[in-house]
N, C-alpha and C. Protein backbone atom coordinates (compact mmCIF):
# COMPACT_ATOMS: atom_id res chain seq x y z
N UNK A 1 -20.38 -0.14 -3.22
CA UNK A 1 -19.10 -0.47 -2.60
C UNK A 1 -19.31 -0.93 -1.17
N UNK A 2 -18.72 -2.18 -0.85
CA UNK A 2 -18.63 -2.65 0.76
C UNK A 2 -17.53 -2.27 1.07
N UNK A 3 -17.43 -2.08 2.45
CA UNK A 3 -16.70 -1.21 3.05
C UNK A 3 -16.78 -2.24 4.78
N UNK A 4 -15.61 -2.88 5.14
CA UNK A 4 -15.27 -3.52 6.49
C UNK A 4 -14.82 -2.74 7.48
N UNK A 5 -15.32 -2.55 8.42
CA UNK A 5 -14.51 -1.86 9.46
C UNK A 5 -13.88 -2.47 10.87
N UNK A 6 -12.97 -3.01 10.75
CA UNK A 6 -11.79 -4.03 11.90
C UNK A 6 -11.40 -2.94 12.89
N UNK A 7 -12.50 -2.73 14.47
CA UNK A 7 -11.52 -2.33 15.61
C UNK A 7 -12.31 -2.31 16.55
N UNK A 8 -11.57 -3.01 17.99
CA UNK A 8 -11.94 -3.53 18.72
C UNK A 8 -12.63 -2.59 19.82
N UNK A 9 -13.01 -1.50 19.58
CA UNK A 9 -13.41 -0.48 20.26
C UNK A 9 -14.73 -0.04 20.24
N UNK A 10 -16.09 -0.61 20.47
CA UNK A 10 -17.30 -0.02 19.59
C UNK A 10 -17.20 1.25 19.35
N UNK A 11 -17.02 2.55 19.94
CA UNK A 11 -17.23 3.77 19.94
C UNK A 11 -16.25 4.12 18.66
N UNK A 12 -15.20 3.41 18.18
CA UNK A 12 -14.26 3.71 16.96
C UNK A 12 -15.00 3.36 16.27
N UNK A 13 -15.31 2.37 15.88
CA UNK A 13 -16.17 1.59 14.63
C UNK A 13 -17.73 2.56 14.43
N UNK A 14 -18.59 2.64 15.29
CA UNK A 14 -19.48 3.35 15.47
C UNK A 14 -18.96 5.23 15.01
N UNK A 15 -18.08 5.53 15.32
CA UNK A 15 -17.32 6.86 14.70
C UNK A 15 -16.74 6.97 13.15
N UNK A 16 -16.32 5.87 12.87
CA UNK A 16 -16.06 5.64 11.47
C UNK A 16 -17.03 4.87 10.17
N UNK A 17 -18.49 4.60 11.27
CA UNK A 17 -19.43 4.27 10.27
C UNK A 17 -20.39 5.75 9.83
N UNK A 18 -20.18 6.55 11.07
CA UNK A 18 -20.86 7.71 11.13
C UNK A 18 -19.94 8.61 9.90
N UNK A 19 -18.96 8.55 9.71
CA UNK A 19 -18.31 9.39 9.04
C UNK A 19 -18.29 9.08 7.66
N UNK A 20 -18.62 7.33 7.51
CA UNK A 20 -19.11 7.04 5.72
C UNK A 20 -20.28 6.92 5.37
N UNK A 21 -20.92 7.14 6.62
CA UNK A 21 -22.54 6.32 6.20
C UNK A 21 -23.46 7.37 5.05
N UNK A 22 -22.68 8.70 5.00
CA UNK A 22 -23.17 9.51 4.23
C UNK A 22 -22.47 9.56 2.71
N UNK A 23 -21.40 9.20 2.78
CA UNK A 23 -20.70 8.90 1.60
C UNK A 23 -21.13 8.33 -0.11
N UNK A 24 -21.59 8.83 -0.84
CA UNK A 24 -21.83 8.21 -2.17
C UNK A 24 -20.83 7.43 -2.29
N UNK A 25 -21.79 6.11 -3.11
CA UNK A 25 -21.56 4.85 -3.51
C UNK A 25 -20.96 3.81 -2.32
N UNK A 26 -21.03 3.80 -1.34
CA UNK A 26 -20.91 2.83 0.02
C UNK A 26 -22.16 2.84 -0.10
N UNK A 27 -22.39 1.02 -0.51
CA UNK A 27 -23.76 0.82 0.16
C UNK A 27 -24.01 -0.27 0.93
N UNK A 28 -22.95 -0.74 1.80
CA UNK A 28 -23.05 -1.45 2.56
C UNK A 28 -21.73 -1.23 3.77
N UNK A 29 -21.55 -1.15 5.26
CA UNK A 29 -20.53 -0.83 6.05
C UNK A 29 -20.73 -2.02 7.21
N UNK A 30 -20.14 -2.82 6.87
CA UNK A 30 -19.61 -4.46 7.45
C UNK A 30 -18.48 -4.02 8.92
N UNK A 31 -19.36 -4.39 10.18
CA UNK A 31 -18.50 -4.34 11.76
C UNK A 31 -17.67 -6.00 11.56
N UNK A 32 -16.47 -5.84 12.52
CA UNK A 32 -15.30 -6.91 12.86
C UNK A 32 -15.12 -6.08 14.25
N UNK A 33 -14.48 -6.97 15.33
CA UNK A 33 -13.99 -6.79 16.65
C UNK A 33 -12.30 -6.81 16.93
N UNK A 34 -11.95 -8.62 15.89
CA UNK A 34 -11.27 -9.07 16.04
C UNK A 34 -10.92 -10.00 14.91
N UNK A 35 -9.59 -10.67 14.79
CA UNK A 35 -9.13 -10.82 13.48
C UNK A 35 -9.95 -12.26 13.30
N UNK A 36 -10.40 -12.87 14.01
CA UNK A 36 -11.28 -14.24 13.24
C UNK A 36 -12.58 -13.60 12.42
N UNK A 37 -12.65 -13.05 13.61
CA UNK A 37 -14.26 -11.91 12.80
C UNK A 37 -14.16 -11.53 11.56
N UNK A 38 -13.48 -10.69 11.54
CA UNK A 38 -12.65 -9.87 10.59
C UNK A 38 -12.56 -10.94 9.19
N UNK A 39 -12.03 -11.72 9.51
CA UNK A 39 -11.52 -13.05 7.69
C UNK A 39 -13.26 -13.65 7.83
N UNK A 40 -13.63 -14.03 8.73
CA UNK A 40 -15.22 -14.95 8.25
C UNK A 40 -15.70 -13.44 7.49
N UNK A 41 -15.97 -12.27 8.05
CA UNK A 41 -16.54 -11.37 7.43
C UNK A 41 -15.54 -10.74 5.89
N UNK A 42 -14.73 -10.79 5.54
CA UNK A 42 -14.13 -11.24 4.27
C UNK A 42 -14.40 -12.20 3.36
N UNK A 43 -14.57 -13.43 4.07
CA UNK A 43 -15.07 -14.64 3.22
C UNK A 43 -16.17 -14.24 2.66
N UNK A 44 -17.64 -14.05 3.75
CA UNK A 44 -18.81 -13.55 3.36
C UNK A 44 -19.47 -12.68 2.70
N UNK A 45 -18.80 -11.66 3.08
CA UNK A 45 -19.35 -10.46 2.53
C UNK A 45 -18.54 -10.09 1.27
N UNK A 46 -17.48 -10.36 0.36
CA UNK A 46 -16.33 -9.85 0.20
C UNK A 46 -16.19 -8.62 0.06
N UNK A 47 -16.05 -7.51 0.93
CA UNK A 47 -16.12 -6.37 0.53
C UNK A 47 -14.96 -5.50 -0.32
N UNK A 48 -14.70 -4.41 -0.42
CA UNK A 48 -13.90 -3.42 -1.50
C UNK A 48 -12.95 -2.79 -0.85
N UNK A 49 -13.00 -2.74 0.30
CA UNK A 49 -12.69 -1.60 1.01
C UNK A 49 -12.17 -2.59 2.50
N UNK A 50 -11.31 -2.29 3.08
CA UNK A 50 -11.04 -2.84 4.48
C UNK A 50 -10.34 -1.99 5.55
N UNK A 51 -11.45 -1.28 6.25
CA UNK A 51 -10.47 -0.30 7.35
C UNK A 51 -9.77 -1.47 8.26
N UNK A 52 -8.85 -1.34 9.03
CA UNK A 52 -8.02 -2.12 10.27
C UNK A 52 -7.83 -1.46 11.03
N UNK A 53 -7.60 -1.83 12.37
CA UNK A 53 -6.64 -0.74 13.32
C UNK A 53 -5.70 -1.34 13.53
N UNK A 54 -4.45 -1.17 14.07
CA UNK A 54 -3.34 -2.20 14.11
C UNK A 54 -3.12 -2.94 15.04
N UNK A 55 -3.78 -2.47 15.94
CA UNK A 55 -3.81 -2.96 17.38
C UNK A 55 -5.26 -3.62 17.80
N UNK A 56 -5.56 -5.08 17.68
CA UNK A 56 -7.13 -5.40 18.00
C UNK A 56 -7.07 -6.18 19.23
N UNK A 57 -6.57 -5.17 20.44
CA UNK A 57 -6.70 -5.74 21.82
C UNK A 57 -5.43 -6.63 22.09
N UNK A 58 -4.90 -7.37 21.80
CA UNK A 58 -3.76 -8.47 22.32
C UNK A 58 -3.53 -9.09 20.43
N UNK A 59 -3.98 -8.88 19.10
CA UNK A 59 -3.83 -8.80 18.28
C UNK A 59 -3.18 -8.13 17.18
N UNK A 60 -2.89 -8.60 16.20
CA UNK A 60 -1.74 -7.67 15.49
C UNK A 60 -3.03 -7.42 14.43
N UNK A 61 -3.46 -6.58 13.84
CA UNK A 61 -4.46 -6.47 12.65
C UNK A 61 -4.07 -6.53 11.63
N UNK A 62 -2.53 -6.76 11.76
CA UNK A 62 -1.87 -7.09 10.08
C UNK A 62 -2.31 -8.55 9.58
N UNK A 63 -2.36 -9.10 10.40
CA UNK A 63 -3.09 -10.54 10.35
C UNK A 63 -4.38 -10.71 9.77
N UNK A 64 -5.20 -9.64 9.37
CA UNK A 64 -6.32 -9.59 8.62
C UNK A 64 -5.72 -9.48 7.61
N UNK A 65 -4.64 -8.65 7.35
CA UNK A 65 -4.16 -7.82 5.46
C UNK A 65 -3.58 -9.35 4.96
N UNK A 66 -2.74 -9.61 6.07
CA UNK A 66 -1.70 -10.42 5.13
C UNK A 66 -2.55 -12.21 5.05
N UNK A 67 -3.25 -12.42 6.14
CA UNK A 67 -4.31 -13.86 6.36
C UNK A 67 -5.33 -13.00 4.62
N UNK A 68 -5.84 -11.92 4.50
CA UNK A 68 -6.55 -11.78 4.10
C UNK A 68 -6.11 -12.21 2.60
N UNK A 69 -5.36 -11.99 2.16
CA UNK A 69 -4.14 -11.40 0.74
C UNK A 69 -4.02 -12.79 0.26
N UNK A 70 -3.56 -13.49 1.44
CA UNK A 70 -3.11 -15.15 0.97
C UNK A 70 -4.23 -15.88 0.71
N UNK A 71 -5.47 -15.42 0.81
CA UNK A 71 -6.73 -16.48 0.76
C UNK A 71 -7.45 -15.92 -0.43
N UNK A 72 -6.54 -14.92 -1.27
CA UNK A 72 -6.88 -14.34 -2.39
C UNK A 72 -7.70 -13.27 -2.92
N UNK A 73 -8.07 -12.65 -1.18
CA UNK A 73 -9.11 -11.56 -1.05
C UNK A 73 -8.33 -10.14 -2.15
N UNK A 74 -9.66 -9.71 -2.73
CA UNK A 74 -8.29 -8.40 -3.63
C UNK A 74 -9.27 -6.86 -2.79
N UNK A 75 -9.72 -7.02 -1.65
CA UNK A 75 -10.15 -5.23 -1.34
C UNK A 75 -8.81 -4.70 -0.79
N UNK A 76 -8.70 -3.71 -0.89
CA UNK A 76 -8.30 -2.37 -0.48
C UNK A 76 -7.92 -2.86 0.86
N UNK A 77 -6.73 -2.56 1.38
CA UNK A 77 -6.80 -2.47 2.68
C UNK A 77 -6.07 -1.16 3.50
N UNK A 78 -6.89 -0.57 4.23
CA UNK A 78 -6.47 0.61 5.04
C UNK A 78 -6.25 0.66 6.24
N UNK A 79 -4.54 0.74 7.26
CA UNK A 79 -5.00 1.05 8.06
C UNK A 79 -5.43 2.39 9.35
N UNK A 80 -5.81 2.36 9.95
CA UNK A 80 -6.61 3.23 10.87
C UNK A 80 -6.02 3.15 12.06
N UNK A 81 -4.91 4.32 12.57
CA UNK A 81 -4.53 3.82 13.72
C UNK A 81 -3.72 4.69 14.17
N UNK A 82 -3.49 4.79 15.88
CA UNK A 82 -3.26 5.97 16.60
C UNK A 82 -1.52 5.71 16.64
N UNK A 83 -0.44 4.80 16.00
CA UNK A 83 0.78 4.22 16.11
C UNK A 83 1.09 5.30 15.08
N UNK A 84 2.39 6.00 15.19
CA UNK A 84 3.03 6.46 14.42
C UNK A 84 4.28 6.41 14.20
N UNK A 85 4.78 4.79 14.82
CA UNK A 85 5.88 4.49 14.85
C UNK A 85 6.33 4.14 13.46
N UNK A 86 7.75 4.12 13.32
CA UNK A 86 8.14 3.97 11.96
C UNK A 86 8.48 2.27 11.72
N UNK A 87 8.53 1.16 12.99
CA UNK A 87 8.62 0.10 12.59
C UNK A 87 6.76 0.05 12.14
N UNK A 88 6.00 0.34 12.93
CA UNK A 88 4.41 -0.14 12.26
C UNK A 88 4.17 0.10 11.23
N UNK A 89 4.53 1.58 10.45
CA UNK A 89 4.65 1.64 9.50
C UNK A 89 5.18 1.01 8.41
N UNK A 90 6.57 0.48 8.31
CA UNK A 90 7.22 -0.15 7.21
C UNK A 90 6.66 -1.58 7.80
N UNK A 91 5.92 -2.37 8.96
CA UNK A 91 5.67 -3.65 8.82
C UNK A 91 4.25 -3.78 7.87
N UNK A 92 3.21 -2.46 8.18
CA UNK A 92 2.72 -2.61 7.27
C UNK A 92 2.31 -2.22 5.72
N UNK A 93 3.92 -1.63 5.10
CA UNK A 93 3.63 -1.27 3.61
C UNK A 93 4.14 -2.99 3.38
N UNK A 94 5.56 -3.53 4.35
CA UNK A 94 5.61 -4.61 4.02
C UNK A 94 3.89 -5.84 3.65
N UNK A 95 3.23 -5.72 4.13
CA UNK A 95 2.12 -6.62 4.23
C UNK A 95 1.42 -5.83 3.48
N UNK A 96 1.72 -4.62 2.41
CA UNK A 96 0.83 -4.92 1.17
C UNK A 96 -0.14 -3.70 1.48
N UNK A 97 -0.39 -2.86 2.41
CA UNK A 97 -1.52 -2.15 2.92
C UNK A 97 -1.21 -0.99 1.55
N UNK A 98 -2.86 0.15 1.62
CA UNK A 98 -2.78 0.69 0.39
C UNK A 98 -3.26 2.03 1.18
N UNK A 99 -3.37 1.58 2.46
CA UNK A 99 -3.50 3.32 3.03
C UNK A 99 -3.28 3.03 4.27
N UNK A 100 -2.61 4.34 5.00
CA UNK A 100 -2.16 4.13 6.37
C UNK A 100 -2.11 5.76 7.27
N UNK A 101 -3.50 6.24 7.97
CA UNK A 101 -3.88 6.99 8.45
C UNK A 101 -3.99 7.10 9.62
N UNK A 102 -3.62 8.37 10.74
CA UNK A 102 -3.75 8.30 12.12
C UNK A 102 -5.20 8.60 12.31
N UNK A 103 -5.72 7.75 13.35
CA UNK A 103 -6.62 8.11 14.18
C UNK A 103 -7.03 9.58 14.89
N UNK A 104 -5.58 10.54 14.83
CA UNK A 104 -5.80 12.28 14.98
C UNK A 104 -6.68 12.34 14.18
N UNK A 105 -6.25 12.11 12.62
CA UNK A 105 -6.61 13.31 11.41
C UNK A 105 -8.16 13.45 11.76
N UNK A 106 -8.58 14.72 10.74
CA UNK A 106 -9.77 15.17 10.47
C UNK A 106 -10.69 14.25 9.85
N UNK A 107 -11.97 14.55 10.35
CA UNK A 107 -12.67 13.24 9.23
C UNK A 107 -12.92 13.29 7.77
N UNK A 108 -12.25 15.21 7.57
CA UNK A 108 -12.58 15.15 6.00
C UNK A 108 -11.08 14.71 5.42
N UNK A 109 -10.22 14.43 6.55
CA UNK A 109 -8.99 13.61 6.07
C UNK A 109 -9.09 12.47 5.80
N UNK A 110 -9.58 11.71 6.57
CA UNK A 110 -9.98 10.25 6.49
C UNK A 110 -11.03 9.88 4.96
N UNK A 111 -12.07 10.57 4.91
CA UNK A 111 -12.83 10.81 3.36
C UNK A 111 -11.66 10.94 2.24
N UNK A 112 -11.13 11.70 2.40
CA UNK A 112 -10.11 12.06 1.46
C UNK A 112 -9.26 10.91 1.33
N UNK A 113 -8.58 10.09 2.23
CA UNK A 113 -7.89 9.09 1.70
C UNK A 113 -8.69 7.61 1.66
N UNK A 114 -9.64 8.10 1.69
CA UNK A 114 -10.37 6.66 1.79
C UNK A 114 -11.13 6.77 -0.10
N UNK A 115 -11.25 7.89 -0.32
CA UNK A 115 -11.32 8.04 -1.72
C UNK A 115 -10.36 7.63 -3.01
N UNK A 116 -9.08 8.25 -2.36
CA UNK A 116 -7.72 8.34 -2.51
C UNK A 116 -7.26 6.54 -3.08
N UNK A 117 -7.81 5.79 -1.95
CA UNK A 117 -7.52 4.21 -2.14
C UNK A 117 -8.39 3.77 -2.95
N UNK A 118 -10.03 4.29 -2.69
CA UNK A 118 -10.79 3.20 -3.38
C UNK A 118 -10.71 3.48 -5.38
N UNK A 119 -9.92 4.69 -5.40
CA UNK A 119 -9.15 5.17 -6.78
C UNK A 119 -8.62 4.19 -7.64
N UNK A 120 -7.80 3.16 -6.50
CA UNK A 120 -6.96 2.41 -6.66
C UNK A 120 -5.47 3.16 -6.59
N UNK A 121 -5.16 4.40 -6.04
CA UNK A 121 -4.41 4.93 -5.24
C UNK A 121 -3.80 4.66 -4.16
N UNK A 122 -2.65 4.88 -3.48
CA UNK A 122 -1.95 4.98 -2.55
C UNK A 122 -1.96 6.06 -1.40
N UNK A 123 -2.39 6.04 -0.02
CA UNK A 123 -2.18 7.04 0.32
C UNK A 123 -1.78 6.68 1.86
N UNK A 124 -1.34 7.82 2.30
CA UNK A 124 0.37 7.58 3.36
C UNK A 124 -0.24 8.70 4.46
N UNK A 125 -0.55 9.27 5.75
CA UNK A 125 -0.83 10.45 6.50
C UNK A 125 0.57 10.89 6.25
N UNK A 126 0.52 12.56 6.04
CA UNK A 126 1.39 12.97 5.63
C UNK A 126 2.49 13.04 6.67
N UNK A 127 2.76 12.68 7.92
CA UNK A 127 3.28 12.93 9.46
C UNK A 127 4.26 10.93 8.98
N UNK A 128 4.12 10.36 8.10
CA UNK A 128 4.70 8.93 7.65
C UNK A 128 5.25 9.11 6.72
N UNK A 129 5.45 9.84 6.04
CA UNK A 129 6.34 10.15 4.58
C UNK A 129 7.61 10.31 4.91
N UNK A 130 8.22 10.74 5.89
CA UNK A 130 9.46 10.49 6.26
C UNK A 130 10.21 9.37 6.11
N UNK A 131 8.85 8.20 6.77
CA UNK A 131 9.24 6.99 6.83
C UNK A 131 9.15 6.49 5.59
N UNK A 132 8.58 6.96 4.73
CA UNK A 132 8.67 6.16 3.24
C UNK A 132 9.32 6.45 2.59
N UNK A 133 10.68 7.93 2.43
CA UNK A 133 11.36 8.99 2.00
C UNK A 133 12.51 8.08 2.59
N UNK A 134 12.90 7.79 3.63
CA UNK A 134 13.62 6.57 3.74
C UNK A 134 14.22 5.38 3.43
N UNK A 135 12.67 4.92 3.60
CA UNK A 135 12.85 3.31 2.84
C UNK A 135 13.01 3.38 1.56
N UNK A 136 12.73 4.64 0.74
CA UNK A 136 13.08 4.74 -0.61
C UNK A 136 14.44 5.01 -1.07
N UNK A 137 15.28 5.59 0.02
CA UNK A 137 16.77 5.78 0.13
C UNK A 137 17.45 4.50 0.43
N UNK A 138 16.72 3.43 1.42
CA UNK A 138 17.62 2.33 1.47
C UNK A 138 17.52 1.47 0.14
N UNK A 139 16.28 1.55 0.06
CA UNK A 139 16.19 0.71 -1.38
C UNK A 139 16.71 1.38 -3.17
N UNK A 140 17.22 2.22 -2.98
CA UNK A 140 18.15 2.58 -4.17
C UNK A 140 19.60 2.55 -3.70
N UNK A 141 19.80 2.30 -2.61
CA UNK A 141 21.27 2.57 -2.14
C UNK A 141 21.53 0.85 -3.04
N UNK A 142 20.46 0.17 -2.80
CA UNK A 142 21.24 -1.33 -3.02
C UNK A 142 21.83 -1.64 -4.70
N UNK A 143 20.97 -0.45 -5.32
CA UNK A 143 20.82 -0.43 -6.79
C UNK A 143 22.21 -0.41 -7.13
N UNK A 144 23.11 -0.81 -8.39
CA UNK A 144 24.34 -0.39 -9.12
C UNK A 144 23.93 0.89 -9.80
N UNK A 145 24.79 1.88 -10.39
CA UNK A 145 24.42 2.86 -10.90
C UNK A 145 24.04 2.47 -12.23
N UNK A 146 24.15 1.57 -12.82
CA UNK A 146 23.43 1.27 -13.98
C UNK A 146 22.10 0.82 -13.76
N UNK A 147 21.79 -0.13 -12.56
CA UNK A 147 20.33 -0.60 -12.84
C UNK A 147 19.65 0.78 -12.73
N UNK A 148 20.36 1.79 -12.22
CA UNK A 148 19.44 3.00 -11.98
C UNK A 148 19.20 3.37 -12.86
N UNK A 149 20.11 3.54 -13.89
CA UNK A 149 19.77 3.59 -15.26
C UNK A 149 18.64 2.95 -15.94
N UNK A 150 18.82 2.00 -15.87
CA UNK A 150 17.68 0.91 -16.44
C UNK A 150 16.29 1.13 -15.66
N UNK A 151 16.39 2.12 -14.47
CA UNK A 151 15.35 2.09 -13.69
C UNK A 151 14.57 3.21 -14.32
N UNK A 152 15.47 4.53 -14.74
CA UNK A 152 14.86 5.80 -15.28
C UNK A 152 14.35 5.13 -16.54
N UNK A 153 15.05 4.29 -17.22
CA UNK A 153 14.34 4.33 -18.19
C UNK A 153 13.49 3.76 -18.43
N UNK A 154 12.78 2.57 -17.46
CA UNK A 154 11.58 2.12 -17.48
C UNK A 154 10.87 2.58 -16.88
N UNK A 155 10.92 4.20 -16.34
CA UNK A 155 10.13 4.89 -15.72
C UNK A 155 9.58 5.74 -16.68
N UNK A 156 9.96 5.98 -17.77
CA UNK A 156 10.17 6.55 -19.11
C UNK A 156 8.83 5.35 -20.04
N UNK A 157 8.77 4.74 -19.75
CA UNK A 157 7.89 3.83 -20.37
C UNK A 157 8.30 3.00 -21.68
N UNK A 158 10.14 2.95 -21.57
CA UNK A 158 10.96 2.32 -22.86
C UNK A 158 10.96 0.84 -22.98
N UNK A 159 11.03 0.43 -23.84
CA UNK A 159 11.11 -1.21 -24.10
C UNK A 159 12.42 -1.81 -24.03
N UNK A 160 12.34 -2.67 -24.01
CA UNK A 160 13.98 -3.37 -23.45
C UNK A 160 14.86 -2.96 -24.52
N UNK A 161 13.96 -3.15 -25.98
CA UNK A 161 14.93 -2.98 -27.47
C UNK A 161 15.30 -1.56 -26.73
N UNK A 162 14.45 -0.74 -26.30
CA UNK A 162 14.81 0.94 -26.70
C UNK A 162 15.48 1.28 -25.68
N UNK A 163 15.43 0.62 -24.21
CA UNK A 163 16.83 0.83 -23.28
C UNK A 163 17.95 0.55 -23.95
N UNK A 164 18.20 -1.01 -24.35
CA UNK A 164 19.28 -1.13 -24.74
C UNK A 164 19.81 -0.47 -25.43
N UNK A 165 19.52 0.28 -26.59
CA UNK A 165 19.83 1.22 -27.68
C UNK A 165 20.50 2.52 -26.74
N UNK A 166 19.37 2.68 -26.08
CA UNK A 166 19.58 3.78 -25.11
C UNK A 166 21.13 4.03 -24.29
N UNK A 167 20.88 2.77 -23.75
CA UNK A 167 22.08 2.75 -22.85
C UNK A 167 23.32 2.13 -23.23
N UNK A 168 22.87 2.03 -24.61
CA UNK A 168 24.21 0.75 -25.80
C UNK A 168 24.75 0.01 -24.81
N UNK A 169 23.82 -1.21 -24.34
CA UNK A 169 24.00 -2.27 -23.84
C UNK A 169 23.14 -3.27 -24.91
N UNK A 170 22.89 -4.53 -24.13
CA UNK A 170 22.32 -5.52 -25.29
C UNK A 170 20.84 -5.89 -24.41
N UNK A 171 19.87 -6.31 -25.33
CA UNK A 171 18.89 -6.36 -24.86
C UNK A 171 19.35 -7.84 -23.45
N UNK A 172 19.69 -8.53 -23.88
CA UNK A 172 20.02 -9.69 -22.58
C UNK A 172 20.38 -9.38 -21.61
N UNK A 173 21.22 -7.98 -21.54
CA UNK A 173 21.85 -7.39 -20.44
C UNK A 173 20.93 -6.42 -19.92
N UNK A 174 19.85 -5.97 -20.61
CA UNK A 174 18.64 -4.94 -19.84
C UNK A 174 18.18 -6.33 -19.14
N UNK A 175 17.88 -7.31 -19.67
CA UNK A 175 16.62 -8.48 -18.91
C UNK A 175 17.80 -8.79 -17.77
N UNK A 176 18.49 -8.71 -17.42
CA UNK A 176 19.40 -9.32 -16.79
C UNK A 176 19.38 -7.71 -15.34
N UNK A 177 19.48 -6.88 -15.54
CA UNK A 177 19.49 -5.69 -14.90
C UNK A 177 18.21 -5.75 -14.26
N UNK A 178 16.93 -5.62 -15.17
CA UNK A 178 15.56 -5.47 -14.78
C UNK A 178 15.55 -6.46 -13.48
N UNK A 179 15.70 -8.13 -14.34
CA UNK A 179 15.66 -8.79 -12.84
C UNK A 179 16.04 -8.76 -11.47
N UNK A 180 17.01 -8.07 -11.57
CA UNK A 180 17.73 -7.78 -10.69
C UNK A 180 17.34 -6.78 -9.62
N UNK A 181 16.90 -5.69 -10.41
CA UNK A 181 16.16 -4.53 -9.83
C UNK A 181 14.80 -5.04 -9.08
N UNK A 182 14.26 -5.67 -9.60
CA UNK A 182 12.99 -6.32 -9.37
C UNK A 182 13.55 -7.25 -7.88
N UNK A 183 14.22 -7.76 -8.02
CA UNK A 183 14.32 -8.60 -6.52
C UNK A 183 14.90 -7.57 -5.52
N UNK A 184 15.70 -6.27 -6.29
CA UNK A 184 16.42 -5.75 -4.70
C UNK A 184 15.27 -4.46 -4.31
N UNK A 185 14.59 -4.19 -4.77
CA UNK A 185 13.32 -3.43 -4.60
C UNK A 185 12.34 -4.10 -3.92
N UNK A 186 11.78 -5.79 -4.24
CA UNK A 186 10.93 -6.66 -3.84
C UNK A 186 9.68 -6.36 -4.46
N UNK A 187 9.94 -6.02 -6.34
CA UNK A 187 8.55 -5.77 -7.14
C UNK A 187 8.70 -6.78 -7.66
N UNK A 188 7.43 -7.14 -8.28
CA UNK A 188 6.96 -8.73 -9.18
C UNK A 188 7.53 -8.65 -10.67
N UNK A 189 7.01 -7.33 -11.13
CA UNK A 189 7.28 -7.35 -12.62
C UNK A 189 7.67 -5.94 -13.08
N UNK A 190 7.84 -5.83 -14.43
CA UNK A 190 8.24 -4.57 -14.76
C UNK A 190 7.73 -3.08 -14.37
N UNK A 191 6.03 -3.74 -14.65
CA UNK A 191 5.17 -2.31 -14.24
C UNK A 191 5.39 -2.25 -13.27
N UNK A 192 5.51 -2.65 -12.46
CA UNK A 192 5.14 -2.40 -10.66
C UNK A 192 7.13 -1.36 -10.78
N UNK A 193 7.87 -1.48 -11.32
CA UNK A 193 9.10 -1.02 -11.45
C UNK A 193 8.85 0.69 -12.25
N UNK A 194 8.24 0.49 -13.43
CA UNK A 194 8.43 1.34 -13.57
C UNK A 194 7.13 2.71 -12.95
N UNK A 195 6.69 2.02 -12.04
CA UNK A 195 6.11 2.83 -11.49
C UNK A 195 6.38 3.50 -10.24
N UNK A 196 7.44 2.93 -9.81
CA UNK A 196 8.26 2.98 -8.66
C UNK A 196 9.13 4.23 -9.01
N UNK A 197 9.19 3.89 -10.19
CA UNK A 197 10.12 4.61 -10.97
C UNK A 197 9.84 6.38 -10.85
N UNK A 198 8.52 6.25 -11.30
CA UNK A 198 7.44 7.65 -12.18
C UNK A 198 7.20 8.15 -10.54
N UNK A 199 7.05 7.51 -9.57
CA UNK A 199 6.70 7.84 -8.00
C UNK A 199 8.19 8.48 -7.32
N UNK A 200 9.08 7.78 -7.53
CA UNK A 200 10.54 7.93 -6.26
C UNK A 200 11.68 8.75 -6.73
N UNK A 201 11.86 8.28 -8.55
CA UNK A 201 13.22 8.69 -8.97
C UNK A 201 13.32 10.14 -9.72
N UNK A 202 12.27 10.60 -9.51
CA UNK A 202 12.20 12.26 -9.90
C UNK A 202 12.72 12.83 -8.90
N UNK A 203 12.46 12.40 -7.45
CA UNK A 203 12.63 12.97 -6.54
C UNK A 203 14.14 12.52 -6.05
N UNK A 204 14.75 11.61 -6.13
CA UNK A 204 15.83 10.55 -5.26
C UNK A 204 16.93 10.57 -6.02
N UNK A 205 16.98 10.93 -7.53
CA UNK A 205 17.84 10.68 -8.13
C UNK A 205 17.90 11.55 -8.97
């Protein structure tokens, strides 16, 4: 596994190579300064794994995730960073990130969610869940109480025939709901829904 590390600080980067360099299955840990650095060393190397910090001196480091994403790169991206504001946060679940850790935590915290991602997992420092406990409230508020319906039940793992039955509606009118749900959430397709589903609506609803 390659593993990038984006931050403009040597003594950070040098602290966070020290903390994987012992790690099974990393066998390679790729330095960046800054976000040009950062995408040539993407191009090249393509690695699995992408730490960021959010802040790279007069730089936004979301500009690696989201420059990175559009040029079709598929690693992991994590970021690493001392902001615990709640706009940094939701700008970067917006841009796709798959882990988002303070610079406090412990380093067997940082191991832990850096495992957590390369899983193909999600993971959040627990001091940001507020902020995602949130955005999960605005984004069902937009729902009708039926797509919510349609939402449990594709969290349920049902087929459109077996909602409809379910909810004695017609299958045209589940495809018609789903879509719907899908744009006011901002997911692509069903799975990504009903996983949203199996994650938020145990808890939210």
């Amino acid at each position: 596994m390659k593993v990038l590390v984006v931050d403009d600080h040597p003594l950070v980067r040098k602290g966070i190579l020290s903390i994987l360099s012992s790690e099974e299955g990393i066998t390679d840990i790729i330095e960046a300064s800054n976000v040009k650095e950062a995408l040539d060393k993407l191009s090249s190397h393509n690695p699995d794994i992408v730490i960021v910090d959010l802040r790279l001196g007069k730089e936004d480091g979301l500009a690696v995730v989201i420059k990175g994403k559009n040029s079709g790169c598929t690693a992991k991206f994590i970021i690493l960073t001392s902001s615990s504001s709640k706009e940094d946060f939701l700008r970067a679940q917006e841009a796709g990130i798959d882990g988002y850790i303070l610079k406090e935590a412990f380093s067997e915290d940082i191991i832990y969610a850096f495992h957590v991602v390369a899983r193909g997992k999600k993971f959040f420092d627990p001091d940001m869940l507020q902020y995602q406990i949130e955005k999960t409230f605005v984004y069902l508020f937009q729902l009708t109480p039926r797509e919510k319906d349609v939402l449990i039940e594709l969290g349920k793992g049902l087929s459109n025939s077996q909602i409809a039955k379910r909810l004695y509606i017609s299958e045209h009118t589940v495809k018609k709901h789903i879509s719907s749900i899908l744009s006011k959430l901002g997911l692509n397709h069903r799975t990504e829904a009903a996983l949203f589903a199996k994650d938020k609506l145990g808890l939210q609803i």
